[in-house]
Protein backbone atom coordinates (compact mmCIF):
# COMPACT_ATOMS: atom_id res chain seq x y z
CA UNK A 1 11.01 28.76 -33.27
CA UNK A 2 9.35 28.18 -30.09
CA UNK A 3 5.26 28.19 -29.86
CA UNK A 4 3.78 30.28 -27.33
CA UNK A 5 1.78 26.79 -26.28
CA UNK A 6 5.17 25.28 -25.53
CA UNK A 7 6.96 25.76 -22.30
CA UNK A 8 9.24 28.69 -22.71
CA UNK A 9 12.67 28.40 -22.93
CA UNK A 10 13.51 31.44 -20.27
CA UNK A 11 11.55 28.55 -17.85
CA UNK A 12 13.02 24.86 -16.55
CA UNK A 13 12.31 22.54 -19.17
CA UNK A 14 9.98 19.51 -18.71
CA UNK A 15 12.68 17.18 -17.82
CA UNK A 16 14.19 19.74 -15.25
CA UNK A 17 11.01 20.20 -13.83
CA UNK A 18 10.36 16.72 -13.54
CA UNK A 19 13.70 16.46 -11.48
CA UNK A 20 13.29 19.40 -9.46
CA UNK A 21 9.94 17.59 -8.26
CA UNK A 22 11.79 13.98 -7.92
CA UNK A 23 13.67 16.11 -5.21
CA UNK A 24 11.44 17.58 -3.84
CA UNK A 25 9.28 13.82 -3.23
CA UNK A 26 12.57 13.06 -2.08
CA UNK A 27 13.19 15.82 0.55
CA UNK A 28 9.77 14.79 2.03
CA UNK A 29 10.57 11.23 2.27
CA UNK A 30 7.76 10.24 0.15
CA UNK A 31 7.70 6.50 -0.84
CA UNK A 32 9.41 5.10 -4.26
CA UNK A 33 5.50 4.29 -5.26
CA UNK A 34 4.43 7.99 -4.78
CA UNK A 35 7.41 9.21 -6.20
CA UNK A 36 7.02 7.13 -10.03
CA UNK A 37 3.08 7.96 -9.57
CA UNK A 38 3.44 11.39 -8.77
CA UNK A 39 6.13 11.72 -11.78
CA UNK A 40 4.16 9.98 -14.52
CA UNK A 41 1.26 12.10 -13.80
CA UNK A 42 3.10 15.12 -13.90
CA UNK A 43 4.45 14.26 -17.26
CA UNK A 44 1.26 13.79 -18.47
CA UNK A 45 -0.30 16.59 -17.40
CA UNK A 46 1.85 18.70 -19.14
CA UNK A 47 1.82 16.42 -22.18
CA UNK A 48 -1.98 16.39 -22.47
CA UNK A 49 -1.83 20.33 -22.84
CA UNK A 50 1.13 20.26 -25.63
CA UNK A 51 4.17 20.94 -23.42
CA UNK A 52 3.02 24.18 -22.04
CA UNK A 53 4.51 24.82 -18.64
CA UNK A 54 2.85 24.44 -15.75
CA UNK A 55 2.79 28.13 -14.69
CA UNK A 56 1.02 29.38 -17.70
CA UNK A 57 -1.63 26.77 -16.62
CA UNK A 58 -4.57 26.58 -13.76
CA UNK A 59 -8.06 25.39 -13.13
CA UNK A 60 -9.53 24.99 -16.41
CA UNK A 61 -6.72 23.25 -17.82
CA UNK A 62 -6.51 21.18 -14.02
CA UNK A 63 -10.04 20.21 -15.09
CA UNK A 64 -9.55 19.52 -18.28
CA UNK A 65 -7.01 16.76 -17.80
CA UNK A 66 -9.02 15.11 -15.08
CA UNK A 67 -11.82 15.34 -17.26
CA UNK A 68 -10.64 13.66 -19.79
CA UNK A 69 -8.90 10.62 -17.68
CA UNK A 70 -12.49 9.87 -16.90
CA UNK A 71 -14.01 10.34 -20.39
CA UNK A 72 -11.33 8.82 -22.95
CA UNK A 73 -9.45 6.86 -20.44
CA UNK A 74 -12.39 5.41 -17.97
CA UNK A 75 -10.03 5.46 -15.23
CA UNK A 76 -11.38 4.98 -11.69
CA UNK A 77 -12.18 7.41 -9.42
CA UNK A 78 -9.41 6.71 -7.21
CA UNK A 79 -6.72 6.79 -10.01
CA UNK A 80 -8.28 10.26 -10.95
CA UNK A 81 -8.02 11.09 -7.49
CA UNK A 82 -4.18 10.18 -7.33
CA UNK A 83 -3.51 12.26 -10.35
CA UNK A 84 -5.32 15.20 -9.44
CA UNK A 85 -3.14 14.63 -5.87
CA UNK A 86 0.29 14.73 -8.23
CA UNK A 87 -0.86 17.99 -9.82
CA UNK A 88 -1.36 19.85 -6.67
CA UNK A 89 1.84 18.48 -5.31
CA UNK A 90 3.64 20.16 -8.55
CA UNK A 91 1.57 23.56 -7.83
CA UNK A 92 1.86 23.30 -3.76
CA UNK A 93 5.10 22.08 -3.15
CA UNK A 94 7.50 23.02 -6.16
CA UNK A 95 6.10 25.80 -8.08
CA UNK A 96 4.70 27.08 -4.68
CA UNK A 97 2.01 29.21 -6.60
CA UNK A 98 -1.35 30.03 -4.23
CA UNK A 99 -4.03 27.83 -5.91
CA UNK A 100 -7.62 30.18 -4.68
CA UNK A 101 -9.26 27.63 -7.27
CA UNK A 102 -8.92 24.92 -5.27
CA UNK A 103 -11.91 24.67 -3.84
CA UNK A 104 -13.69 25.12 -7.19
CA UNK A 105 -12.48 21.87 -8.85
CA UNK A 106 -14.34 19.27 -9.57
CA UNK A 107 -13.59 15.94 -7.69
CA UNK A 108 -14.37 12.37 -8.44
CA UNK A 109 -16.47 10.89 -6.09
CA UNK A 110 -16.02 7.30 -5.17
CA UNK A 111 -18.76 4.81 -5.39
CA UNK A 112 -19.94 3.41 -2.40
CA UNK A 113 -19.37 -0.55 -2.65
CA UNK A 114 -19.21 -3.00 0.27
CA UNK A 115 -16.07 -5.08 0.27
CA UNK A 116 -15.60 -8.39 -0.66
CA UNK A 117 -15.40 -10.62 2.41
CA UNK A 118 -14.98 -14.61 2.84
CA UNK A 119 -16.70 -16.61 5.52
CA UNK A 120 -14.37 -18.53 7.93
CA UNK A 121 -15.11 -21.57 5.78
CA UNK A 122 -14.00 -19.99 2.87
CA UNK A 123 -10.56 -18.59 4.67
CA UNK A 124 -10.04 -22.50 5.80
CA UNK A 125 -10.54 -23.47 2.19
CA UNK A 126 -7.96 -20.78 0.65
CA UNK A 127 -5.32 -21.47 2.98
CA UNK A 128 -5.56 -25.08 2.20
CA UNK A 129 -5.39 -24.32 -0.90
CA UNK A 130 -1.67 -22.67 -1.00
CA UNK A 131 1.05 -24.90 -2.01
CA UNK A 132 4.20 -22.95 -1.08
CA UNK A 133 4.84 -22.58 2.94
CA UNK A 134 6.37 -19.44 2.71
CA UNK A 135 3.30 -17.82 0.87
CA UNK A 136 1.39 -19.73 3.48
CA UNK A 137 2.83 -18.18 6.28
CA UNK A 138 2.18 -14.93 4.73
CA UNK A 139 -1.16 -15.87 3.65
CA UNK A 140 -2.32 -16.77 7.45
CA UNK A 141 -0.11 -13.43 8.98
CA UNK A 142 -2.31 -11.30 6.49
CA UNK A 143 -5.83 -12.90 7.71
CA UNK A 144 -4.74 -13.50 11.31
CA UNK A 145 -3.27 -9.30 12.15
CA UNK A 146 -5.36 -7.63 9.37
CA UNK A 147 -2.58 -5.83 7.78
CA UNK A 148 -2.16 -4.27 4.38
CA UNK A 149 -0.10 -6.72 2.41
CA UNK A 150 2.71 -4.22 1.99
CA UNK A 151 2.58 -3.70 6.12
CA UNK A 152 3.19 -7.30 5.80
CA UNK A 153 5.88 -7.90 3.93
CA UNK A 154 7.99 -4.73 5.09
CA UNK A 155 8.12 -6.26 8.97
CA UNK A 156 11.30 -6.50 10.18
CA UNK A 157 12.53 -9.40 12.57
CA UNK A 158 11.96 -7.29 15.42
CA UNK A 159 8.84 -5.87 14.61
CA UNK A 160 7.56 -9.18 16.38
CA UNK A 161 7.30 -9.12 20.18
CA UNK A 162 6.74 -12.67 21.13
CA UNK A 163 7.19 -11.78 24.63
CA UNK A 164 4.43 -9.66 24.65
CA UNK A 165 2.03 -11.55 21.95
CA UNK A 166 2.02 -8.61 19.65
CA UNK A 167 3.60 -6.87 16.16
CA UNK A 168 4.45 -3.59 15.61
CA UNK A 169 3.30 -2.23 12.42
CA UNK A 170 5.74 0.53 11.21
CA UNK A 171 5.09 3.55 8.90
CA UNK A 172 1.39 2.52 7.78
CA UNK A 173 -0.76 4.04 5.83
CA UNK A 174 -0.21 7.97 6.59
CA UNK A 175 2.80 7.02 7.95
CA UNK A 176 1.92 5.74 11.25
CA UNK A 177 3.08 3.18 13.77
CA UNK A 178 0.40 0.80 15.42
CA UNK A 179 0.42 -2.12 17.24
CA UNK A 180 -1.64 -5.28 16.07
CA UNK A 181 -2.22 -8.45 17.30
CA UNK A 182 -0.09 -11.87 17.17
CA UNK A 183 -1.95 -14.58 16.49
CA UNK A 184 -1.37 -17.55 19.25
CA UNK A 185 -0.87 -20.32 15.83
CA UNK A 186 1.81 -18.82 14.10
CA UNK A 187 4.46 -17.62 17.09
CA UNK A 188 5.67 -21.22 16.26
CA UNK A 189 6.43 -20.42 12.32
CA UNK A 190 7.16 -16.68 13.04
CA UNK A 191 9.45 -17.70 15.04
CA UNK A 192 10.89 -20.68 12.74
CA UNK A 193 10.70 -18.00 9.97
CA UNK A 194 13.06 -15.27 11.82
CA UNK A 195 15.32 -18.19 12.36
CA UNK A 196 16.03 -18.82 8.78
CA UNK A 197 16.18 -14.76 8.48
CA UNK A 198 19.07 -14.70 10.58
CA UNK A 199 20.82 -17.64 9.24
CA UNK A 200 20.26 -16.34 5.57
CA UNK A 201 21.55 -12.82 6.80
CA UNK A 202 24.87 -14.34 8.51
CA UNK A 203 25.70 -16.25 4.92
CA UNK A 204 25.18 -12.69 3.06
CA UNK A 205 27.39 -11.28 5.89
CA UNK A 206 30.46 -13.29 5.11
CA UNK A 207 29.39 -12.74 1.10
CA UNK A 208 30.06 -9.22 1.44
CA UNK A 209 26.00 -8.30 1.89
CA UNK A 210 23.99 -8.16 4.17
CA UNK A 211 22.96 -4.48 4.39
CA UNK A 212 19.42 -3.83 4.33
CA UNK A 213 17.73 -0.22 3.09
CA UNK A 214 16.70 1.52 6.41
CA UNK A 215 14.25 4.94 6.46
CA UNK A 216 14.70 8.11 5.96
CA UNK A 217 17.93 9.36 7.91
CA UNK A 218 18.20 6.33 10.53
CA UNK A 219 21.13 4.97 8.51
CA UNK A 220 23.02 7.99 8.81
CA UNK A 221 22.33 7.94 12.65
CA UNK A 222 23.07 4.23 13.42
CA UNK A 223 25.30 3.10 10.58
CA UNK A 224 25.13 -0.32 12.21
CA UNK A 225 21.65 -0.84 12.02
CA UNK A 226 21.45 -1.88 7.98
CA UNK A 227 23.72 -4.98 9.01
CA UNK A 228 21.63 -6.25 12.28
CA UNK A 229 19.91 -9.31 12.35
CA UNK A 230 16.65 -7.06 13.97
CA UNK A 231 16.86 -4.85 11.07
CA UNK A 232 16.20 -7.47 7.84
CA UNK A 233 13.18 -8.14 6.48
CA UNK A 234 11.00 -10.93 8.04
CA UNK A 235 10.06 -11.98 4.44
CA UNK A 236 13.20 -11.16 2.24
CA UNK A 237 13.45 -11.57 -0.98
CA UNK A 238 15.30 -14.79 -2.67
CA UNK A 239 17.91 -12.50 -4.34
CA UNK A 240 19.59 -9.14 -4.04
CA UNK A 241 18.34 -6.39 -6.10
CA UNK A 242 19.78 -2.87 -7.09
CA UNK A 243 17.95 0.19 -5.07
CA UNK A 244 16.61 2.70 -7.96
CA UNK A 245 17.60 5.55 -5.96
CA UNK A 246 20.93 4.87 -4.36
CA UNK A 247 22.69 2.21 -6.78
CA UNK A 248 23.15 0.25 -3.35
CA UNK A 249 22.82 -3.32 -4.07
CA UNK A 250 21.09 -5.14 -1.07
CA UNK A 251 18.53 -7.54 -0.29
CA UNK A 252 14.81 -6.42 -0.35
CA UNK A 253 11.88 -7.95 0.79
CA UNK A 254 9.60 -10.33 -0.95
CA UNK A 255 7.98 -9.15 -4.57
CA UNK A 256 4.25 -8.48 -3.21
CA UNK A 257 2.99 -9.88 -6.96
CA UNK A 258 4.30 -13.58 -5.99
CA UNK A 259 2.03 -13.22 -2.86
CA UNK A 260 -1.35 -11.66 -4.85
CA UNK A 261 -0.44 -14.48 -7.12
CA UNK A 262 -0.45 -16.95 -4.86
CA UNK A 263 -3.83 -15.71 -3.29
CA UNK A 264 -5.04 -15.93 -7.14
CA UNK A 265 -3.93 -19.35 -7.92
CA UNK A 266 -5.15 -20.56 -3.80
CA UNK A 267 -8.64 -19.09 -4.54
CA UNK A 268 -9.73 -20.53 -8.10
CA UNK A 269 -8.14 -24.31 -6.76
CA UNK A 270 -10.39 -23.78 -3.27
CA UNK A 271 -13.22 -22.91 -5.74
CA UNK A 272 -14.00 -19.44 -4.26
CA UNK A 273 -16.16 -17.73 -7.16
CA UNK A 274 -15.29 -14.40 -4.98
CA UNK A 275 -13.29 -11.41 -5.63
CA UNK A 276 -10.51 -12.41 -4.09
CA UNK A 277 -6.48 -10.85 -2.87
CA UNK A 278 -4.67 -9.70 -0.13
CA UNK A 279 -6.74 -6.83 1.30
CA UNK A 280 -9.65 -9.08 0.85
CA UNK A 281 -8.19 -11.10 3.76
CA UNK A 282 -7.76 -7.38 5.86
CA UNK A 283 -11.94 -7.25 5.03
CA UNK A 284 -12.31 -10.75 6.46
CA UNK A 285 -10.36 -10.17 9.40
CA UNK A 286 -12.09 -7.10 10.53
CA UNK A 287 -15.77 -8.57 9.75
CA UNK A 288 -15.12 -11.64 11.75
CA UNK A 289 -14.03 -9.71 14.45
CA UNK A 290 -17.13 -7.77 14.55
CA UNK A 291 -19.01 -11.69 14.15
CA UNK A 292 -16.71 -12.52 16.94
CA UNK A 293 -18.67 -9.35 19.33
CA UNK A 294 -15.40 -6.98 19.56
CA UNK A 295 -16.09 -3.90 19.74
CA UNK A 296 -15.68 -1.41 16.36
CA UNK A 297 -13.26 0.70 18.40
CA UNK A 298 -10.54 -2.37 19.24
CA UNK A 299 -11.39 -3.25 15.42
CA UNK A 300 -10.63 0.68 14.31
CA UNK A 301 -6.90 0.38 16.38
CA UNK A 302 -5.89 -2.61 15.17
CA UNK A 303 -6.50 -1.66 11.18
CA UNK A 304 -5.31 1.60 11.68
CA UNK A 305 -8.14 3.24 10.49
CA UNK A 306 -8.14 7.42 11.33
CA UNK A 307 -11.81 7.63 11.53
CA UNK A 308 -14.13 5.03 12.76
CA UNK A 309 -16.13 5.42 9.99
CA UNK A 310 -14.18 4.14 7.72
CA UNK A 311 -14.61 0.91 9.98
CA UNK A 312 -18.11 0.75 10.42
CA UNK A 313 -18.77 -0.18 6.78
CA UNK A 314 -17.47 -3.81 7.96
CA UNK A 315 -21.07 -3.30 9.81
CA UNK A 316 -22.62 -3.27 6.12
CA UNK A 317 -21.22 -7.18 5.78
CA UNK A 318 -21.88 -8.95 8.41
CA UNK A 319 -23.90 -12.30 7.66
CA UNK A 320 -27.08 -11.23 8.68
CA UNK A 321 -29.32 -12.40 5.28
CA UNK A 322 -30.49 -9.42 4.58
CA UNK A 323 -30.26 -7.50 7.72
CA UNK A 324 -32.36 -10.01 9.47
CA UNK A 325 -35.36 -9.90 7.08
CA UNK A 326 -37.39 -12.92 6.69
CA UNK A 327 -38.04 -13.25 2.75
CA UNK A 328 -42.24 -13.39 2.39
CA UNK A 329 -41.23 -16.31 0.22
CA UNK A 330 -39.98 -18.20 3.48
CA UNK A 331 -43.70 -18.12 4.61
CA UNK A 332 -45.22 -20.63 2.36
């Protein structure tokens, strides 16, 4: 027999559910990422209240769950943020029920906290410090455009406009294009770098590879595209992998652990005591711009930031001991 608390049988059951919401993900063209975030919290939402269905469910039980993520789990506020994100997904988008308590539920706040930043010294230091040229090169592209490490490794060989000094950042964050800047240094290695790409790419070519996953619909609409040598990753991966959601088997582009790893292993041998990985290089960029005198606006465009004032914090960091205070101490 079948308790009232668990999800009724005249309803999809929790597995069905979970796939009706993989398709829907899908249909929107949400990443992989969101897709296995938005899933597991899902399934423990409705684990968390003993199977009940979602339906039979609403604010009290929305607050309930987040509630407890922050009291037995002591997750942060941005991972209670995500899962409260998943749950109104599965009431917006796939139950499609109105939610007029919305409004009414509680949401974490995040702390404010400055970022960690490096001085230039420091930068010189950690670069130094890397002992693989690949992860070098990745390293230096990272600190020198100010892109996410993700926006980094997902560039495509023509992403890069040497001609005009300049890289194209595709799909960002909110799933926006933006243009960044090309440091003068590494057009040499870039360039080195798409060689080997293209070289690597013919060999998988006459191996019977040599397809690469393109976005959303654009492989239906230019079937050529997934073998062109403009298409592959800048950065691919050393071997072919099998994509979770098509079966297709096809080279992808480097693991973005071996490059927080190799931040990891550059910063304790330079001797940085400092937070440091990969978006701590993004920070450093955009505060030694500002040290540099460019303007907060140039700095906003180039991070791709939707609101300036998510950029001014950078403001907050720059070396000015103590926002130009002279310690009494310093009087003696």
């Amino acid at each position: 027999m079948v308790s009232p608390n668990m999800i009724s049988t005249s309803l999809p059951s929790a597995p069905r559910l979970l796939d009706v919401v993989r398709d829907r993900i899908r249909l929107k063209h949400y990443s992989l990422r969101t897709e296995q975030a938005y899933l597991g919290w899902i399934r423990r939402y409705i684990i968390h209240h003993g199977k009940r269905h979602p339906r039979d469910m609403g604010k009290a039980e929305v607050e309930a769950f987040l509630t407890a993520l922050a009291v037995e789990r002591d997750v942060s506020a941005a991972t209670q943020s995500q899962a409260l994100a998943a749950i109104l997904f599965l009431y917006r988008e796939v139950l499609e029920q109105p939610l007029p308590w919305l409004d009414e539920v509680t949401r974490a706040k995040r702390p404010a906290r400055l970022p960690s930043v490096l001085s230039v010294e420091e930068v010189r230091r950690l670069m130094g410090a890397v002992d693989d040229g690949r992860m070098e090169l990745v390293i230096r592209l990272l600190y020198g455009t100010g892109m996410r490490l993700l926006e980094g490794l997902r560039l495509r060989v023509k992403d890069v406009d040497f001609a005009q000094g300049q890289i194209m950042v595709r799909d960002g964050k909110g799933g926006k294009d933006r243009v960044t800047v090309l440091p003068a240094r590494l057009v040499e290695p870039l360039r080195a770098q798409a060689a080997q790409v293209e070289a690597q790419h013919r060999a998988d070519l006459l191996a019977g590879r040599g397809e690469v996953w393109l976005p959303h619909a654009l492989a239906a609409k230019y079937p050529a595209a997934a073998k062109s040598p403009g298409w592959q990753y800048l950065f691919p991966a050393d071997g072919f992998s099998t994509d979770p959601r098509s079966g297709a088997v096809r080279r992808h582009h480097l693991d973005e652990r071996r490059v927080q790893r190799a931040v990891k292993r550059a910063a304790a041998l330079a001797g940085i005591v400092k937070p440091v990985s990969p978006h701590t290089l993004r920070h450093s960029f955009a505060t030694h711009l500002l040290e540099g005198g460019y303007d907060i606006r140039t700095v906003q465009e180039l991070l791709g930031h939707a609101d300036v004032a998510t950029t001014m914090i950078y403001t907050h960091v720059l070396n000015r001991g103590g926002f130009g205070v002279v310690s009494p101490l310093d009087r003696f």
